[in-house]
Protein backbone atom coordinates (compact mmCIF):
# COMPACT_ATOMS: atom_id res chain seq x y z
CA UNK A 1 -153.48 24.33 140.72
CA UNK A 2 -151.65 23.55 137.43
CA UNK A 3 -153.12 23.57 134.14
CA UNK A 4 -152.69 20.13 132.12
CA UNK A 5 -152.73 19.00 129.09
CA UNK A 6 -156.24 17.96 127.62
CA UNK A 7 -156.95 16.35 123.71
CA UNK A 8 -159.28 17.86 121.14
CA UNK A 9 -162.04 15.34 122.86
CA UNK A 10 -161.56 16.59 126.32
CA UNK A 11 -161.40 20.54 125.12
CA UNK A 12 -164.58 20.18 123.07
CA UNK A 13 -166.29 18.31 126.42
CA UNK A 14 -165.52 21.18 128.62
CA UNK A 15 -167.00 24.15 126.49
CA UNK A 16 -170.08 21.57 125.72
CA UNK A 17 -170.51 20.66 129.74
CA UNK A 18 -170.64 24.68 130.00
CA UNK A 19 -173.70 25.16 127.33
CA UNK A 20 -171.59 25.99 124.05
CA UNK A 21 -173.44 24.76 120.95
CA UNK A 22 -171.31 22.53 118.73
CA UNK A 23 -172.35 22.11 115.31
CA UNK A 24 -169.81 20.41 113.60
CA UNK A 25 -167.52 18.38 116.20
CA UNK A 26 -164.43 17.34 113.24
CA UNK A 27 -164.38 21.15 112.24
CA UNK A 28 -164.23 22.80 115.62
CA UNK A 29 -161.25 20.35 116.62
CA UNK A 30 -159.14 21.18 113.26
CA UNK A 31 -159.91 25.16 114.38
CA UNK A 32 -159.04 24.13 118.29
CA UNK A 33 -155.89 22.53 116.54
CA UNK A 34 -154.76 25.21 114.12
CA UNK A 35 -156.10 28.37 116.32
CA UNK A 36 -154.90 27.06 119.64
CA UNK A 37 -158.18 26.20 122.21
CA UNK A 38 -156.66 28.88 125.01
CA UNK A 39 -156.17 31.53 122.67
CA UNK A 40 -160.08 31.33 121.19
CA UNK A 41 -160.97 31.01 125.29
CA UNK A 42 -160.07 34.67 125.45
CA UNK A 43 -162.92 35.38 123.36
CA UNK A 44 -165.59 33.33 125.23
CA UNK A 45 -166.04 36.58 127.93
CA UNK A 46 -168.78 38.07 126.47
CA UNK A 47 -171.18 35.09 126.12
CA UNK A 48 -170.66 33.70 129.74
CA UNK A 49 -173.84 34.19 132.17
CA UNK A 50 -171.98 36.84 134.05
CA UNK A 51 -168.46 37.17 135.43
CA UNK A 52 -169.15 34.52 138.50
CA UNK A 53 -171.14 31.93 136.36
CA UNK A 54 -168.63 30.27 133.66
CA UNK A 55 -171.38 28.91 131.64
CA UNK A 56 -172.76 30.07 128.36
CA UNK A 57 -175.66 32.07 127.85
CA UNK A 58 -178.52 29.59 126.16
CA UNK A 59 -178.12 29.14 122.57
CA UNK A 60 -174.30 30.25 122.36
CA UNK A 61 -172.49 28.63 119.29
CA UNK A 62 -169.05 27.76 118.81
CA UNK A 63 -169.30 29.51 115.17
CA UNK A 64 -170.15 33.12 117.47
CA UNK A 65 -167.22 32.63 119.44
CA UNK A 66 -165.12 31.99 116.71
CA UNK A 67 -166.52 35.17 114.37
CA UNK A 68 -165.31 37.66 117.51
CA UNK A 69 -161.69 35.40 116.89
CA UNK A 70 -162.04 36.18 113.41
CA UNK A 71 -163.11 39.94 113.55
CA UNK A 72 -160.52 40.52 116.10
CA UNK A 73 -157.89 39.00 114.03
CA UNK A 74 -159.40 41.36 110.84
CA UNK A 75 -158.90 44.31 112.87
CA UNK A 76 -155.67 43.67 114.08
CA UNK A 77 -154.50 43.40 110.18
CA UNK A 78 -156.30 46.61 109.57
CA UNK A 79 -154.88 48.54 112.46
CA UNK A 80 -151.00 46.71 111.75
CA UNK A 81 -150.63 48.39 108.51
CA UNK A 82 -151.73 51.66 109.15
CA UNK A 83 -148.86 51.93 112.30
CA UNK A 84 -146.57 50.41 109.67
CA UNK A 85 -147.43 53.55 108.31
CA UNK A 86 -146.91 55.71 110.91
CA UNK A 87 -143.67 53.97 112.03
CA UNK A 88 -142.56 54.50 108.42
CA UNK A 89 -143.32 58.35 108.99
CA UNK A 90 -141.97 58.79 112.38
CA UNK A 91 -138.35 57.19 111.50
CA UNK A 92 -137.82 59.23 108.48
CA UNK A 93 -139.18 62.57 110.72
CA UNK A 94 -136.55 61.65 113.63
CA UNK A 95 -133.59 60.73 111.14
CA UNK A 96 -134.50 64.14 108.90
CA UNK A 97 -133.71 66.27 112.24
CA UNK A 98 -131.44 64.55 113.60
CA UNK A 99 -129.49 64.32 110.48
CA UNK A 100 -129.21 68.27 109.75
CA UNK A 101 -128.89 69.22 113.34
CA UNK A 102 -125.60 66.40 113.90
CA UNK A 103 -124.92 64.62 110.85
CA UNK A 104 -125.89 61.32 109.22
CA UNK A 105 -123.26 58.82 110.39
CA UNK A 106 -123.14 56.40 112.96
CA UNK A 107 -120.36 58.77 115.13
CA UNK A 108 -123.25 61.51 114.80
CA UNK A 109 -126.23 60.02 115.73
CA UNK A 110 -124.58 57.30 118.53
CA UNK A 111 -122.82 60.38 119.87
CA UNK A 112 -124.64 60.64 123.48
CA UNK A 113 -123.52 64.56 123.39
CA UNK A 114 -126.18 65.15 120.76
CA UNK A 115 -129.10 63.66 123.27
CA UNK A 116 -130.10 64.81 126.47
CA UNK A 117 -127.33 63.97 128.99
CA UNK A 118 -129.41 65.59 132.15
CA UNK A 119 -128.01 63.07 135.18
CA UNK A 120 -131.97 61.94 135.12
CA UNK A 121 -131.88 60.85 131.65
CA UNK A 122 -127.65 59.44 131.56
CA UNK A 123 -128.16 56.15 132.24
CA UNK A 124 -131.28 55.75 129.92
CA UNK A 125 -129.35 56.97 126.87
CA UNK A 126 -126.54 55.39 127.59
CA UNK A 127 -128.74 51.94 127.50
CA UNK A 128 -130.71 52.52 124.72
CA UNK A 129 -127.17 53.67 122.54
CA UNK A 130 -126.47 50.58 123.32
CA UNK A 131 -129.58 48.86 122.06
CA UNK A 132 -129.49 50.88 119.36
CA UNK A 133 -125.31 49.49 118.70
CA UNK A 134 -127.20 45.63 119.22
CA UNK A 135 -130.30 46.65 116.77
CA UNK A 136 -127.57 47.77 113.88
CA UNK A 137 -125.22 45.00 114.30
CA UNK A 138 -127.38 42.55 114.36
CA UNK A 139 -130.04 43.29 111.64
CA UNK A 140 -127.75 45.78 109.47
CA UNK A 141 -126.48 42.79 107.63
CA UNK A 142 -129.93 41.06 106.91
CA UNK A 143 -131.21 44.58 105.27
CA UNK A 144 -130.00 44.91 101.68
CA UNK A 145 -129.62 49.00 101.90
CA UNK A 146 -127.68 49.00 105.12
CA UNK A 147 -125.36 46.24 103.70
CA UNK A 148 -125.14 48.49 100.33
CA UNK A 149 -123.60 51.34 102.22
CA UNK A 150 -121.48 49.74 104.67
CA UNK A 151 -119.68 47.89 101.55
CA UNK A 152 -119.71 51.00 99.06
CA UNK A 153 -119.36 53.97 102.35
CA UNK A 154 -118.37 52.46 105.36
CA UNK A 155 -120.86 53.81 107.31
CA UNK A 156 -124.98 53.32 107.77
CA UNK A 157 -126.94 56.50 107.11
CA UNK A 158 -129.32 57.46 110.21
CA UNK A 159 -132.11 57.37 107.09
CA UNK A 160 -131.40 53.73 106.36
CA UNK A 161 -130.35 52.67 110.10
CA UNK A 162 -133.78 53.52 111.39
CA UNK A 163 -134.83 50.77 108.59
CA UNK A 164 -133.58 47.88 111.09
CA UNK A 165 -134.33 49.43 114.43
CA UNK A 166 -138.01 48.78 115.98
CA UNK A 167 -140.55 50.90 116.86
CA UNK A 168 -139.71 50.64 120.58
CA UNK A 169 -136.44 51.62 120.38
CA UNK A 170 -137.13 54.38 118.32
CA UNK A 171 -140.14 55.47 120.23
CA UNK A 172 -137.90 55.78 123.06
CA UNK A 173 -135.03 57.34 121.24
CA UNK A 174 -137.91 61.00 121.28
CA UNK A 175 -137.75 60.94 125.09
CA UNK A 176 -133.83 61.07 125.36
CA UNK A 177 -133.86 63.95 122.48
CA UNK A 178 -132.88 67.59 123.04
CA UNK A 179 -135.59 69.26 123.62
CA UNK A 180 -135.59 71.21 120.54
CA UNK A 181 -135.75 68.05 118.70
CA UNK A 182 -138.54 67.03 120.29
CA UNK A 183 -140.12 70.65 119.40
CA UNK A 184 -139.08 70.35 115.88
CA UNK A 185 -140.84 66.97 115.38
CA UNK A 186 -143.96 67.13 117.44
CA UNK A 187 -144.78 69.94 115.29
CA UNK A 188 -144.79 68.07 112.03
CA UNK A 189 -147.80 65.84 113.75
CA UNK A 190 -149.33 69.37 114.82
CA UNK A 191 -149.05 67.78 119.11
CA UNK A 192 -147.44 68.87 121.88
CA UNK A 193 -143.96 67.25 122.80
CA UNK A 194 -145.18 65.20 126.06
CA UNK A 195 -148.35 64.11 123.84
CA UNK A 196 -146.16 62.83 121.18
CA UNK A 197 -144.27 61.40 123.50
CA UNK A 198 -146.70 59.31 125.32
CA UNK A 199 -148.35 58.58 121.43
CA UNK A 200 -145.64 56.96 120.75
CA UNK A 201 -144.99 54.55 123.83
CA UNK A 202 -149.05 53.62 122.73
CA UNK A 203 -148.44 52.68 119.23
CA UNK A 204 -145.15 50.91 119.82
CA UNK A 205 -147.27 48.77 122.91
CA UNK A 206 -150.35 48.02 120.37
CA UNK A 207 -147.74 47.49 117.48
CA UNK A 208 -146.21 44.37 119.21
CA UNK A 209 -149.96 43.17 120.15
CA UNK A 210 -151.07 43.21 116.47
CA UNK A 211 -147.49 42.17 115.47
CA UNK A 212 -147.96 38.58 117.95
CA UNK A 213 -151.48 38.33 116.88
CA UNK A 214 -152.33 38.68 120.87
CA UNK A 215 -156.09 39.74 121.42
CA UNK A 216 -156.53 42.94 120.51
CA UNK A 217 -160.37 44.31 120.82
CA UNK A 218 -160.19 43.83 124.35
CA UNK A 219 -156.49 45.56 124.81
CA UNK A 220 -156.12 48.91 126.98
CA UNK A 221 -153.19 50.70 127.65
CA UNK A 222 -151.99 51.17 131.24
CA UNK A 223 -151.76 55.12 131.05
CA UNK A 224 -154.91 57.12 129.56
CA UNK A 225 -154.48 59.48 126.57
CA UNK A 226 -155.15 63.71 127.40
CA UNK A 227 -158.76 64.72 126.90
CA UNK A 228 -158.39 66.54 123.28
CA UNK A 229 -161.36 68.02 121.08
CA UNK A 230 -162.56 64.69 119.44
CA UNK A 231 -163.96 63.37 122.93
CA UNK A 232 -166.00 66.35 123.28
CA UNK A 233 -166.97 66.59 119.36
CA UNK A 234 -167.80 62.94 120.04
CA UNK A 235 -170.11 63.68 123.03
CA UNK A 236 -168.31 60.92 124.75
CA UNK A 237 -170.03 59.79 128.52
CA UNK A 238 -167.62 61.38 131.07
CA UNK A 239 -167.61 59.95 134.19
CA UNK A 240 -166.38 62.07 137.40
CA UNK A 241 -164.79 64.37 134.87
CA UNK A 242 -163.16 62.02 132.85
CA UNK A 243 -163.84 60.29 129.64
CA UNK A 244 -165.17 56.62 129.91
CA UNK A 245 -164.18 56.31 125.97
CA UNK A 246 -161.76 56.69 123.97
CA UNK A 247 -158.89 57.07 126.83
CA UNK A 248 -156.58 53.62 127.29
CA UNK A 249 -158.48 51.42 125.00
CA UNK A 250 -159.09 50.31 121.27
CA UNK A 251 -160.58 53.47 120.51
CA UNK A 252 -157.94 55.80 122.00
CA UNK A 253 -155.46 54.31 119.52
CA UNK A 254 -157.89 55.32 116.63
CA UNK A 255 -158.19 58.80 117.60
CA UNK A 256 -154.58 58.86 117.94
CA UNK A 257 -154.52 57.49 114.31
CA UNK A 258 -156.71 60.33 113.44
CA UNK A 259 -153.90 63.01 114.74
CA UNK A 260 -151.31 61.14 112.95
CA UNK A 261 -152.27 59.53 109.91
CA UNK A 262 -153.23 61.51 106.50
CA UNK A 263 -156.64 61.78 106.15
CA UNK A 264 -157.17 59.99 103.27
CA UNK A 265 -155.41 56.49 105.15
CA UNK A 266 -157.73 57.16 108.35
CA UNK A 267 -160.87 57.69 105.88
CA UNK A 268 -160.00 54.21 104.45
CA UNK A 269 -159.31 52.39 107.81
CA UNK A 270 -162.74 53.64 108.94
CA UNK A 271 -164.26 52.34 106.12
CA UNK A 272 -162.61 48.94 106.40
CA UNK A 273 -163.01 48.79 110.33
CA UNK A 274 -166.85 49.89 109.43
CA UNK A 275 -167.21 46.90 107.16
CA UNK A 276 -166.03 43.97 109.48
CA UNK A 277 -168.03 45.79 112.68
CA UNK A 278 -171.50 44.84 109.98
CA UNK A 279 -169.75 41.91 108.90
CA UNK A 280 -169.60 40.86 112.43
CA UNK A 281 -173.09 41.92 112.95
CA UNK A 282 -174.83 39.64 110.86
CA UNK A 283 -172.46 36.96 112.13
CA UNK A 284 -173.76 37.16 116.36
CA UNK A 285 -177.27 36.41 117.68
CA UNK A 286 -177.02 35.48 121.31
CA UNK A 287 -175.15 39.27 121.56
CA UNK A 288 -175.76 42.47 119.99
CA UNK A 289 -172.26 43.87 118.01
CA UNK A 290 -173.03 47.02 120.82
CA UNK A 291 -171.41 44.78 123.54
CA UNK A 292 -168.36 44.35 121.37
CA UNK A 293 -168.33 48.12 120.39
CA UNK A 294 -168.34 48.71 124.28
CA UNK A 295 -165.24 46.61 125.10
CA UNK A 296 -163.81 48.30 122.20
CA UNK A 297 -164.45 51.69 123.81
CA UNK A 298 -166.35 52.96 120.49
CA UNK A 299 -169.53 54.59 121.04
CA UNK A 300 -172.89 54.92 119.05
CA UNK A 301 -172.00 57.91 117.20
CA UNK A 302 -167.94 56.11 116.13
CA UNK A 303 -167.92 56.75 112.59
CA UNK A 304 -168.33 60.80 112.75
CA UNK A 305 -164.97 60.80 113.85
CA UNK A 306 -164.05 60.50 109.94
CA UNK A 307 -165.33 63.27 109.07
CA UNK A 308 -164.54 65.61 112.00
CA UNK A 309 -161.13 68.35 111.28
């Protein structure tokens, strides 16, 4: 059955005829209007009756509903800027080695000879070269460095091309790389080269969720981090030897932050994501915060993680 199109009226009958509270009927349409009604619908989960019965649970108010929207829109600012971070770090890492093992111009590091040509990785690098060709062409003369040294040089630096390619590409550019490459940089994050490599594929995924303001708190990845020291610091529940935390979901990413952020940027996104989880708090009453926490993945004991080595 297709979905069609229904007015501010008809939207604010439907989550009324299911039990949702409506205090203020003018300001919940100019947030239905503004926010979009089937984006703040993704956030209703959590105060249905269960998962067969649609309806609210007794005394649920549109202002609850809308404070997960809001929290989940806080943490995906929060979480944005610290991968702007680590993208930052990542592309100057990759363009440093690459650089002084090949050279710096465009004929050095679009030179498939300088990648892994393996017959199982060919026609992967030869694609992504070519995405990389698009990336440059496109967006080379919307950046002002990249424009400064094509008109004074001739040629884009690797340094300043990385500027103007995204996080995907790049993310993918490590699993084409020699594999002393990928040695040489997975050891300035202190991981292994496969880790790094499947790091990377997670923060380019939750990059693009925070980036199209999709939800986040609820977001897991399809493949599961490696078990690593801060699930069993952590005490984490493990469920027929695995992990039930901290593996695919919000919380993975943060313990990958923890690996590969400076510990003085983690310390203050804990205390920011610790400030809008009490924020949040004191804004819920027909749920406790603890069944957010759980979607998140973050257990009880979260915050020791900032102060664990």
């Amino acid at each position: 059955m297709s979905k069609t199109f229904k007015t501010l009226n008809e939207q604010i009958s439907i989550l009324q005829n299911k039990g949702l509270i409506i205090d203020d009927i003018n300001d919940t349409k100019e947030i239905l209007l503004r926010e979009n009604y089937f984006f703040i619908n993704g956030y209703r989960h959590l105060f249905l009756k269960s998962t067969t019965d649609k309806s609210f649970i007794p005394g649920t108010n549109f202002r609850e509903i809308y404070s997960l929207f809001k929290f989940d829109r806080q943490m995906r600012n929060i979480i944005f800027k610290n991968l702007l971070i680590i993208e930052n770090n990542v592309k100057s890492i990759f363009s440093y080695q690459l650089s002084k093992m090949y050279g710096h111009k465009e004929t050095n590091y679009l030179n498939p000879n300088n990648f892994d040509t393996s017959p199982s990785k060919s026609r992967q690098l030869n694609d992504l070269l070519k995405k990389m060709r698009k990336q440059i062409r496109i967006n080379s003369s919307q950046h002002t460095a990249t424009s400064h040294y094509i008109s004074n040089y001739g040629y884009i630096p690797m340094w300043v091309a990385v500027k103007v390619l995204s996080f995907g590409i790049v993310s993918e550019l490590f699993t084409v790389m020699k594999p002393i490459d990928q040695l040489e940089i997975a050891k300035q994050f202190k991981l292994d080269t496969k880790t790094l490599s499947l790091y990377l594929a997670i923060l380019a995924n939750f990059r693009n969720v925070c980036a199209h303001e999709d939800i986040l708190y609820s977001h897991c990845f399809q493949r599961e981090i490696p078990d690593n020291k801060y699930h069993k610091k952590l005490g984490l529940t493990n469920q027929k030897d695995d992990y039930a935390q901290g593996k695919n979901d919000l919380f993975a990413l943060i313990i990958i932050l923890k690996q590969m952020l400076l510990p003085d940027y983690f310390n203050l996104l804990m205390r920011e994501i610790n400030y809008d989880i009490e924020l949040l708090s004191g804004q819920l009453k027909v749920i406790s915060v603890d069944k957010v926490l759980e979607v998140l993945g973050f257990p009880p004991n979260y915050k020791d993680l900032a102060r664990m080595d």
